[in-house]
N, C-alpha and C. Protein backbone atom coordinates (compact mmCIF):
# COMPACT_ATOMS: atom_id res chain seq x y z
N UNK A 1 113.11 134.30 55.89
CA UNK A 1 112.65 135.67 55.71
C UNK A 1 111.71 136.02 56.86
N UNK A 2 112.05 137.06 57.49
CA UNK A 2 110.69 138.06 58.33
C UNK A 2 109.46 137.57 57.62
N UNK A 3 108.70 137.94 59.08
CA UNK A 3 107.64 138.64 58.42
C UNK A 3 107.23 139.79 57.88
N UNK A 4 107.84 140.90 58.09
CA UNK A 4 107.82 141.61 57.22
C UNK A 4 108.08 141.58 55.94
N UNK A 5 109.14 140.54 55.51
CA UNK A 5 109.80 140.15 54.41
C UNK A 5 108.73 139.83 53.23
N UNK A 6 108.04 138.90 54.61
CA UNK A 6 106.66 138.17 53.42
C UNK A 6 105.65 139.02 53.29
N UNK A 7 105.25 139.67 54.64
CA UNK A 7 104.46 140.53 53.87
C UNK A 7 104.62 141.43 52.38
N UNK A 8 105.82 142.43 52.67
CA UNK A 8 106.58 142.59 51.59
C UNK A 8 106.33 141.96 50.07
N UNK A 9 106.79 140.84 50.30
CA UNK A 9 106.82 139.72 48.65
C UNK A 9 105.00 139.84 48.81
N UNK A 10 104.30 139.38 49.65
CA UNK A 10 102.83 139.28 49.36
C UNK A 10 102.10 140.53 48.90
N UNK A 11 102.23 141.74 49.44
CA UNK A 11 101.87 142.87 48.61
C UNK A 11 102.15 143.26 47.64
N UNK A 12 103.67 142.87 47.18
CA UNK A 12 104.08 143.64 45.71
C UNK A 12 103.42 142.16 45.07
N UNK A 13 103.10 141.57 45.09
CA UNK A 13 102.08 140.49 44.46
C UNK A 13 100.94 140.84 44.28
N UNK A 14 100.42 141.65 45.52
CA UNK A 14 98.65 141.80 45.32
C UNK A 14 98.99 143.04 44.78
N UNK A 15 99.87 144.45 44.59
CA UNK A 15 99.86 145.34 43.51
C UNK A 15 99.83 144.78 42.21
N UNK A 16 101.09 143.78 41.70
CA UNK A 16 100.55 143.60 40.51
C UNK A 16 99.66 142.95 40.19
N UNK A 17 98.81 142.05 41.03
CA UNK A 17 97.33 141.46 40.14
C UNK A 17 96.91 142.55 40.10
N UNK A 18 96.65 144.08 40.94
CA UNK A 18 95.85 144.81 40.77
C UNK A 18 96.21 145.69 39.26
N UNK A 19 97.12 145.62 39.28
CA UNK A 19 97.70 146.68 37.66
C UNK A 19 97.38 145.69 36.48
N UNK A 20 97.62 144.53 36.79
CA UNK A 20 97.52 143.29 35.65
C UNK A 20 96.09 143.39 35.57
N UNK A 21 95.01 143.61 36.42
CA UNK A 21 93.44 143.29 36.11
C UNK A 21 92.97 144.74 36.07
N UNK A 22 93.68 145.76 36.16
CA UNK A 22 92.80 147.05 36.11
C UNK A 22 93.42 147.97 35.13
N UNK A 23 94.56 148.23 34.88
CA UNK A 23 95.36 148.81 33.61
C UNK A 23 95.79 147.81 32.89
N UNK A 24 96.30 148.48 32.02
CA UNK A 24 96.63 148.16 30.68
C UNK A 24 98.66 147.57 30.78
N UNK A 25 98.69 146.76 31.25
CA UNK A 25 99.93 146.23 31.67
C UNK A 25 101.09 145.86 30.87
N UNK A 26 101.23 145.97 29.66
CA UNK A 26 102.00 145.62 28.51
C UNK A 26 102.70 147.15 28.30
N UNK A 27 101.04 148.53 28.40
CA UNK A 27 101.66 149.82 27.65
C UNK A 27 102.24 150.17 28.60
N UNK A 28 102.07 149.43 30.13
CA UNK A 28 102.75 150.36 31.14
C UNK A 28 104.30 149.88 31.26
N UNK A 29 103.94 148.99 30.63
CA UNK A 29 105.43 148.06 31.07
C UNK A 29 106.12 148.90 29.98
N UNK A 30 106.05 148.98 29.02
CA UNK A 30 106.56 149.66 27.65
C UNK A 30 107.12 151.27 27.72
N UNK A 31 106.24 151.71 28.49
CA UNK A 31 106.33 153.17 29.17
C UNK A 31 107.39 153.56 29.81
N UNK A 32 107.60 151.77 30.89
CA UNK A 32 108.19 152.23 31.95
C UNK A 32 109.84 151.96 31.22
N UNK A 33 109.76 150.84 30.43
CA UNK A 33 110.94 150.81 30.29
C UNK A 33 111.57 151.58 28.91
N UNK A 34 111.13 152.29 28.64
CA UNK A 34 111.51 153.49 27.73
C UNK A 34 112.09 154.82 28.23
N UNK A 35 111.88 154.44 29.19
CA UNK A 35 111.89 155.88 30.31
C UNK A 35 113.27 155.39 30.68
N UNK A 36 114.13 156.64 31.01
CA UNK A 36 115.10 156.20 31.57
C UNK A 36 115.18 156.06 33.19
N UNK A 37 116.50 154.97 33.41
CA UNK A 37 116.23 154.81 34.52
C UNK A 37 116.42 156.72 35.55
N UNK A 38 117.21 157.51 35.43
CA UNK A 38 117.02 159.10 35.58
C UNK A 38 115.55 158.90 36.20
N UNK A 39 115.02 158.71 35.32
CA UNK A 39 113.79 159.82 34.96
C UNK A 39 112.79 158.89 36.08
N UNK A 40 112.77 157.89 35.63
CA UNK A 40 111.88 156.92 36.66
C UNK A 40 112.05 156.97 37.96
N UNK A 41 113.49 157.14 38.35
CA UNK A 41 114.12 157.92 39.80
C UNK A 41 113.76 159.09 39.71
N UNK A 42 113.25 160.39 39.01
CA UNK A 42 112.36 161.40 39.27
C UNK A 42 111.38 161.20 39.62
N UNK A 43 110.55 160.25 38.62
CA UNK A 43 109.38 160.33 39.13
C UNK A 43 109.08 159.91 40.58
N UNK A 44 109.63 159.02 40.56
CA UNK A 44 109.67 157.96 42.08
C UNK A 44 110.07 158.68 43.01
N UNK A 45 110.90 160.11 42.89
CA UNK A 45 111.30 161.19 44.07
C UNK A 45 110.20 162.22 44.25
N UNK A 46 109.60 162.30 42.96
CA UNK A 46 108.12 163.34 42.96
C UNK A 46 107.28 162.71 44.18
N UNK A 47 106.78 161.87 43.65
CA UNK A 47 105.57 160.85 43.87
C UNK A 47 105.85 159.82 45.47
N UNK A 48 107.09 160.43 46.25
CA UNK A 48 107.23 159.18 46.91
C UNK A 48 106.39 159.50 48.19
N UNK A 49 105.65 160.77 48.44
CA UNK A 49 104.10 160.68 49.94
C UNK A 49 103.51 159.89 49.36
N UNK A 50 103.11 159.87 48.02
CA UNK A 50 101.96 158.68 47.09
C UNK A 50 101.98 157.48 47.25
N UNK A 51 103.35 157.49 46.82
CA UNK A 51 103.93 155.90 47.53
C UNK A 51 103.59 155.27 48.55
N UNK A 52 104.53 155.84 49.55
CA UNK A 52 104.68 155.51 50.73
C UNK A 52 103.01 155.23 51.21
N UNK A 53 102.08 156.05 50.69
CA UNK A 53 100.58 156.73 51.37
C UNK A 53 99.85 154.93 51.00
N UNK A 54 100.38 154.74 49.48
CA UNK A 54 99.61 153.70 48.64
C UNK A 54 100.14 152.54 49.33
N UNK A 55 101.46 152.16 49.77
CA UNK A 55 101.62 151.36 50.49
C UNK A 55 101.11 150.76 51.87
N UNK A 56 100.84 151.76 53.00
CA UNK A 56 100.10 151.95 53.73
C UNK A 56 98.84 151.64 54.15
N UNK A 57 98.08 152.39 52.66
CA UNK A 57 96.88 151.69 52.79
C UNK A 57 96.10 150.26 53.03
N UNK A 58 94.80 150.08 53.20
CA UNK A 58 94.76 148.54 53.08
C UNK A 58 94.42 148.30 51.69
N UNK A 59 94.20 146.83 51.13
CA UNK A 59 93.96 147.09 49.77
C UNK A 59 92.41 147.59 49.17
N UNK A 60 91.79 147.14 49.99
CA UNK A 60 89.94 147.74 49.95
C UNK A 60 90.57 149.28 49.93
N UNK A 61 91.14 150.13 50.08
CA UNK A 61 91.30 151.56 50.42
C UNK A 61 92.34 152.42 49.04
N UNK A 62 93.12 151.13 48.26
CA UNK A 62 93.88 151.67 47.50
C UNK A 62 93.95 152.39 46.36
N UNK A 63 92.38 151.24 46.08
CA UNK A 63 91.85 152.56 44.38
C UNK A 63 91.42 153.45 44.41
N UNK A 64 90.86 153.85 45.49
CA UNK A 64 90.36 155.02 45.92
C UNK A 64 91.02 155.76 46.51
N UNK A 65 91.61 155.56 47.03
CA UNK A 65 93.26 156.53 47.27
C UNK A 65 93.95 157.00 45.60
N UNK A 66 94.18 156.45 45.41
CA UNK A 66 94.98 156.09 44.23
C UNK A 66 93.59 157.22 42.92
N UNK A 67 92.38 156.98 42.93
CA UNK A 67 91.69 157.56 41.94
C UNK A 67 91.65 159.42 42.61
N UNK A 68 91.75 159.40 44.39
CA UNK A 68 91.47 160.83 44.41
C UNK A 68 92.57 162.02 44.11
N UNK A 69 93.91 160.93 44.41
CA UNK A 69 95.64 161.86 44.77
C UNK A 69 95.93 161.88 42.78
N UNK A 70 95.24 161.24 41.98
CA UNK A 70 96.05 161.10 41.01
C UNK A 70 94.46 161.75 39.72
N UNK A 71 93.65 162.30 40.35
CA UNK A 71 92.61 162.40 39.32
C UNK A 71 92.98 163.12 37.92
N UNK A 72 93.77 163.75 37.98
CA UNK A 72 94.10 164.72 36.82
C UNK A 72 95.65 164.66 36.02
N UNK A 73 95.69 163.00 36.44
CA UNK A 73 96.78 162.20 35.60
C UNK A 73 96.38 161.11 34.25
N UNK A 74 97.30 160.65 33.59
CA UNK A 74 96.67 159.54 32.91
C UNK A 74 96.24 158.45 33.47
N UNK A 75 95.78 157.36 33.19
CA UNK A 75 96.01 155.94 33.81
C UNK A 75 97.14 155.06 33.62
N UNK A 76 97.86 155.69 32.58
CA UNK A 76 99.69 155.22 32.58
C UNK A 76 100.41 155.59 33.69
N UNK A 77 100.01 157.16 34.18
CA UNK A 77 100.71 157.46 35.60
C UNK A 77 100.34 156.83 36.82
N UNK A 78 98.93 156.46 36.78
CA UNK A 78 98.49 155.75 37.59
C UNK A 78 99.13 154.40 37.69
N UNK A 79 99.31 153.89 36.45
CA UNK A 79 99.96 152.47 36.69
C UNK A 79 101.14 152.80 36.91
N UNK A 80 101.75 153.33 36.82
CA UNK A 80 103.57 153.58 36.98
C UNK A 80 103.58 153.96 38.33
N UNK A 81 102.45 154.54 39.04
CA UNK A 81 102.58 154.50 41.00
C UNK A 81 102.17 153.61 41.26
N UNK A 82 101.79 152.45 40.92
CA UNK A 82 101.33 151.19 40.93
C UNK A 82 102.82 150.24 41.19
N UNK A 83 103.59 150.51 39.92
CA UNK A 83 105.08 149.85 39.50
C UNK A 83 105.82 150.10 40.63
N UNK A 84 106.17 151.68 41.07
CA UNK A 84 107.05 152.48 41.80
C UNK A 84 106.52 151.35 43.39
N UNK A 85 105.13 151.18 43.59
CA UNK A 85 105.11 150.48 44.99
C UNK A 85 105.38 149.78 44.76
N UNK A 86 105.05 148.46 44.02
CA UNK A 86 105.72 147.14 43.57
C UNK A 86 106.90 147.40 44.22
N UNK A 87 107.74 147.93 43.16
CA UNK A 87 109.18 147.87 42.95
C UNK A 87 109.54 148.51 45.22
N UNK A 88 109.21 149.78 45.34
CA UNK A 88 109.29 149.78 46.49
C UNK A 88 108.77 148.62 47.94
N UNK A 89 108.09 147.17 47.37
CA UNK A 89 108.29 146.27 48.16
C UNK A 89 108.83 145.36 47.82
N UNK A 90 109.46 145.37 47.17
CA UNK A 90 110.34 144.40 46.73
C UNK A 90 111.84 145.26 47.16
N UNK A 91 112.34 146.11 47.43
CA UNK A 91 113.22 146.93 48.34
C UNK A 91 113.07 146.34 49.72
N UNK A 92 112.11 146.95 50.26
CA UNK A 92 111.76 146.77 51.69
C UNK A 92 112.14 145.03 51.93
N UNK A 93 111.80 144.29 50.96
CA UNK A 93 111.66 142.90 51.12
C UNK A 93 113.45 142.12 51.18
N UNK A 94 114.30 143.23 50.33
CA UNK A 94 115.99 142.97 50.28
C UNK A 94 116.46 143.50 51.51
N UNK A 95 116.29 144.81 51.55
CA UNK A 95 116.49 145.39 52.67
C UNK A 95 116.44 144.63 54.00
N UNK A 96 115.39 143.89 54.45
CA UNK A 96 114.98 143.09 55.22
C UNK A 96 116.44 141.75 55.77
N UNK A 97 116.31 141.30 54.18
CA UNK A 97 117.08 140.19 53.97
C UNK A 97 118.61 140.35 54.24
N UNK A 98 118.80 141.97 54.15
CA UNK A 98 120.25 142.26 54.19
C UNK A 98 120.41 142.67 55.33
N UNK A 99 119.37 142.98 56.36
CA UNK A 99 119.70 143.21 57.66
C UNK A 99 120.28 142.15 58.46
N UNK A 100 119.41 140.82 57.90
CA UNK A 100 119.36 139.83 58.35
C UNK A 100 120.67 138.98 58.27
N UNK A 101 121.13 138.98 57.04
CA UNK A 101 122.34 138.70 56.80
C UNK A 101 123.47 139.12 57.23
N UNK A 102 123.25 140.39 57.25
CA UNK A 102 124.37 141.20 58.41
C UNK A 102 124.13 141.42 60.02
N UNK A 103 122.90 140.78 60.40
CA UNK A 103 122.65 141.04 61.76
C UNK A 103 123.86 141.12 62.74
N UNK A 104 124.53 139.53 62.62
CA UNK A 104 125.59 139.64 63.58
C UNK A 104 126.63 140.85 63.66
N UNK A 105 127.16 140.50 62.56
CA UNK A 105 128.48 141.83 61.85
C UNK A 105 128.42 142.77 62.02
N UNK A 106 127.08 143.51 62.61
CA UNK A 106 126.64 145.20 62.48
C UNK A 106 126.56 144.97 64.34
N UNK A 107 126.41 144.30 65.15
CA UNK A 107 126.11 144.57 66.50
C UNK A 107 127.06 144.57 67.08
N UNK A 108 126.58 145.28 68.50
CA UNK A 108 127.89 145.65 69.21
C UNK A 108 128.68 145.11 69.80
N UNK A 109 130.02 144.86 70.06
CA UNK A 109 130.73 143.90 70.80
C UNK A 109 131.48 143.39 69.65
N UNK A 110 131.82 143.80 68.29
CA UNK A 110 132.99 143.42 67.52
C UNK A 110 133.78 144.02 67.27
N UNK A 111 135.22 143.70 66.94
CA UNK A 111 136.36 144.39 66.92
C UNK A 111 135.76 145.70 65.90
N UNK A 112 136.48 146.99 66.25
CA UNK A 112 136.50 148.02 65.71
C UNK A 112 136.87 147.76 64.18
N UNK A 113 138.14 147.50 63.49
CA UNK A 113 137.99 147.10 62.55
C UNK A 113 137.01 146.15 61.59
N UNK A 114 137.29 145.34 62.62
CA UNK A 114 135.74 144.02 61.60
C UNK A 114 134.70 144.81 61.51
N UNK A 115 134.30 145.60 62.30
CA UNK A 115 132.77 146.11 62.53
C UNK A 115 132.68 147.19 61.45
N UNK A 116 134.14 147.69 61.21
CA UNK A 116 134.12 148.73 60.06
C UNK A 116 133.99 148.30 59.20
N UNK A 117 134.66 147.26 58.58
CA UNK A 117 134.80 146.63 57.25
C UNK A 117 133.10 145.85 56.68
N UNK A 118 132.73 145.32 57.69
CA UNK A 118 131.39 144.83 57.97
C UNK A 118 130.36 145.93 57.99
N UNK A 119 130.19 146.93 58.01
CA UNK A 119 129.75 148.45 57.83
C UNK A 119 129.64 148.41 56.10
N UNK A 120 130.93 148.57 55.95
CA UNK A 120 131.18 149.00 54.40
C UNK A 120 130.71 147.92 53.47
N UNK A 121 130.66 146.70 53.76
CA UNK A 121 130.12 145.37 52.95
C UNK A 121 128.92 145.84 52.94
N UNK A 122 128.35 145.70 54.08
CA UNK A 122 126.73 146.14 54.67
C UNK A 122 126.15 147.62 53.45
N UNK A 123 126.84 148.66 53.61
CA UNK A 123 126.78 149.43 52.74
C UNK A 123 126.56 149.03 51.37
N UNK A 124 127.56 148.66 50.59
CA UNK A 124 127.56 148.13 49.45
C UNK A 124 126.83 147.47 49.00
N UNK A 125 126.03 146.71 49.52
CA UNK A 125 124.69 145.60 49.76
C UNK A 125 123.82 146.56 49.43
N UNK A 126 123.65 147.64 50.56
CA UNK A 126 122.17 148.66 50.48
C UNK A 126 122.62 148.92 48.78
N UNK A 127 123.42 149.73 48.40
CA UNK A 127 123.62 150.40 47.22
C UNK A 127 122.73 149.57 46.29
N UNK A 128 122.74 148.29 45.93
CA UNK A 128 121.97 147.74 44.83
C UNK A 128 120.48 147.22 44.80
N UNK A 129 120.20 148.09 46.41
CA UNK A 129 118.81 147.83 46.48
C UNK A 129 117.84 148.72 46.18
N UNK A 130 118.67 149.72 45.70
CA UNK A 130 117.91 151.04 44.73
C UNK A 130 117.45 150.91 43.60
N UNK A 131 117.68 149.96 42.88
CA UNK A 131 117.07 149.14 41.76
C UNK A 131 115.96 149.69 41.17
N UNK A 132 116.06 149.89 40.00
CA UNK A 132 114.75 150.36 38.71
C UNK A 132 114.17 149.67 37.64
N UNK A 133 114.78 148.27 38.12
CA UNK A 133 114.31 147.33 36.92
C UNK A 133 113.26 147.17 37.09
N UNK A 134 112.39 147.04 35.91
CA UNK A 134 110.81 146.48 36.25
C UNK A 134 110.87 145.22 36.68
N UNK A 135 110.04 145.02 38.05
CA UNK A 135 109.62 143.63 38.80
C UNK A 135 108.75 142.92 37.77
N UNK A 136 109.58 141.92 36.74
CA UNK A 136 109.57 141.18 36.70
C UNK A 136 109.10 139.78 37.16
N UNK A 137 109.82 139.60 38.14
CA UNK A 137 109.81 138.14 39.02
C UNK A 137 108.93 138.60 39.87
N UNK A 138 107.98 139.75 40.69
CA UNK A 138 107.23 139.79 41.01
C UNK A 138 105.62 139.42 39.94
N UNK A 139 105.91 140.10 38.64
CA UNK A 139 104.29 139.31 37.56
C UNK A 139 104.43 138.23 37.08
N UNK A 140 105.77 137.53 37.26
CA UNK A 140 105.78 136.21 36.90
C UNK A 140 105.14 135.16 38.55
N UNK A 141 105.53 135.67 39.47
CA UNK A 141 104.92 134.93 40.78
C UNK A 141 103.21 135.22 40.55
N UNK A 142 103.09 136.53 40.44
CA UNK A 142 101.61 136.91 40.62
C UNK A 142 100.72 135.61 39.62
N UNK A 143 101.52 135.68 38.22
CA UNK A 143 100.70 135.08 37.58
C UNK A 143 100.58 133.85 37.58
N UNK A 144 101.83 133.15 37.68
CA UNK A 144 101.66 131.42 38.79
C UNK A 144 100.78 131.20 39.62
N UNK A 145 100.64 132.35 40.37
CA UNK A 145 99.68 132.51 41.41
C UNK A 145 98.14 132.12 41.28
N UNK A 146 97.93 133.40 40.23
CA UNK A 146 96.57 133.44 39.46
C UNK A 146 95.88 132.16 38.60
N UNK A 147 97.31 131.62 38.38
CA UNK A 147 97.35 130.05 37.40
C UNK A 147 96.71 129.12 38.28
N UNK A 148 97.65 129.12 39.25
CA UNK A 148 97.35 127.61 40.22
C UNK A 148 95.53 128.14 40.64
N UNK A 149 95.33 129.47 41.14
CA UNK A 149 94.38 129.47 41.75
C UNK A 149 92.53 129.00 40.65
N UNK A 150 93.01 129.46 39.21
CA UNK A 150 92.27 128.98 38.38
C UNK A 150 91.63 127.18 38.22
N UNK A 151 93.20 126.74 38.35
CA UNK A 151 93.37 125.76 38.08
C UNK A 151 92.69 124.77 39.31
N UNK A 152 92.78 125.57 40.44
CA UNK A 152 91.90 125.19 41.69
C UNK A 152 90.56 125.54 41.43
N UNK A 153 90.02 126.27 40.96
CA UNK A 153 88.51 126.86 40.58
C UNK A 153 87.97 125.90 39.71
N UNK A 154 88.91 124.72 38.80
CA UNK A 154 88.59 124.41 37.56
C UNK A 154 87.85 122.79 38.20
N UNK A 155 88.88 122.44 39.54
CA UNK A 155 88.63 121.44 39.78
C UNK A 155 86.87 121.94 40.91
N UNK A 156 87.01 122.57 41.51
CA UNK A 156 85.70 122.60 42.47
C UNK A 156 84.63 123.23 41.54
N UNK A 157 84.51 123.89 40.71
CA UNK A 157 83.82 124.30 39.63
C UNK A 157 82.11 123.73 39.67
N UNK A 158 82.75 122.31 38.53
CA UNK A 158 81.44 121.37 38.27
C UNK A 158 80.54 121.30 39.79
N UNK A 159 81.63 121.06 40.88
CA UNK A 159 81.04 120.33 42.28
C UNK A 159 79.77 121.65 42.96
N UNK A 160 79.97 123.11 42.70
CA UNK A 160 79.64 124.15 43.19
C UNK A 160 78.82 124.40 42.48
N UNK A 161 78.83 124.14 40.58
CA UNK A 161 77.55 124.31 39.70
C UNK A 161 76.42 123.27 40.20
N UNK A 162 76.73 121.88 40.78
CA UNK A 162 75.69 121.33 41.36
C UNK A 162 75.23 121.06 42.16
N UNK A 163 75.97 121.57 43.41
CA UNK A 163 75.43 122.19 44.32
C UNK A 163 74.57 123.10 44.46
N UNK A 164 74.64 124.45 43.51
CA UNK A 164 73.92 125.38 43.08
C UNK A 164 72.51 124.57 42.69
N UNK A 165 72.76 123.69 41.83
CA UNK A 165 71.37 123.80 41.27
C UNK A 165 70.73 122.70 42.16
N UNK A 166 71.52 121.73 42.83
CA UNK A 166 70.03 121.20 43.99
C UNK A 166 69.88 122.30 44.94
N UNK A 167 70.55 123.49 45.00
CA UNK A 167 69.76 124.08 46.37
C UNK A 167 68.63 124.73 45.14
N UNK A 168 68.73 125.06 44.27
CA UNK A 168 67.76 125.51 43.23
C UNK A 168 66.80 125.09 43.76
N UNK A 169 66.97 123.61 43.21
CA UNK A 169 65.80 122.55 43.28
C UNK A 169 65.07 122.41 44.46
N UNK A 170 65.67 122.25 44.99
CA UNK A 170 65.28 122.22 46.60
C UNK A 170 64.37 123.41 47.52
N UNK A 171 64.94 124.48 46.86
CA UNK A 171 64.07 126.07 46.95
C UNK A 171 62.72 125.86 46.43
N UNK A 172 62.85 125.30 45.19
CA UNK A 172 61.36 125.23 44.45
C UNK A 172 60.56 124.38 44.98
N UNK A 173 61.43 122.87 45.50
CA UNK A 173 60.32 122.17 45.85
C UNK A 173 59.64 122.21 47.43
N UNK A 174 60.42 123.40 48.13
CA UNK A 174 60.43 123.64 49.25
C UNK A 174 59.69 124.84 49.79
């Protein structure tokens, strides 16, 4: 995979820890998938400067983006432009992969036919990267993520609480 690729997979990761630790992630998920897919492709055609804008940003810059463009929404809509970027890097991240896969087949210097037929495969590929399923396999990575990193906190923990307290000690007797 690119780097873009990874960046890609690494942001729609750091969106959802951000929806998982700041909304309410179960009602949004519930929301979203009640909604039809239609409608979620509306919204996602309304909302897509938001998008694109929220993507863009850095992440120090996003809630605050995100609290000024959306003030006079719920915080369900808020999380669902939350979802819509997810889901829009996890696109960018196939997209990527399908360039890649077709790199050769699409450049110039192949027979007219192959290059057509190789066109139309290529095509057919994009078509299913329009996708509305909720990312999934993106809050299941995030939260592996969040796991292992705990699980790293759990072990340096004790070592950092006593560290803490001889520099304590050491302050006082110093």
């Amino acid at each position: 995979m690119s780097a873009y690729g990874q960046f890609a997979w690494q942001d729609a990761l750091s969106l959802a820890t951000w929806l998982t630790k700041s909304f309410d992630l179960e009602a949004i998920r519930e929301s979203y998938e009640a909604t039809s897919v239609q409608d979620n492709h509306e919204f996602e055609i309304a909302n897509a400067e938001i998008i694109q804008e929220l993507l863009a940003r850095p992440e120090g810059q996003r809630s605050a983006y995100l609290r000024r463009v959306s003030k006079n929404v719920s915080s369900s809509t808020q999380g669902m432009l939350i979802v819509m970027a997810i889901i829009a890097q996890v696109r960018v991240m196939e997209v990527i992969e399908l360039r890649d896969r077709f790199r050769y087949s699409l450049s110039p210097g192949g027979g007219t036919r192959i290059t057509c037929a190789n066109i139309y495969a290529f095509n057919n590929a994009m078509m299913d990267v329009s996708f509305m399923a909720w990312p999934a396999a993106v809050f299941e990575a995030a939260s592996a993520k969040e796991s292992e990193r705990m699980s790293q906190w759990a072990i340096i923990e004790p070592f950092i609480d006593e560290f803490s307290k001889a520099l304590e000690r050491s302050q006082k007797d110093g």
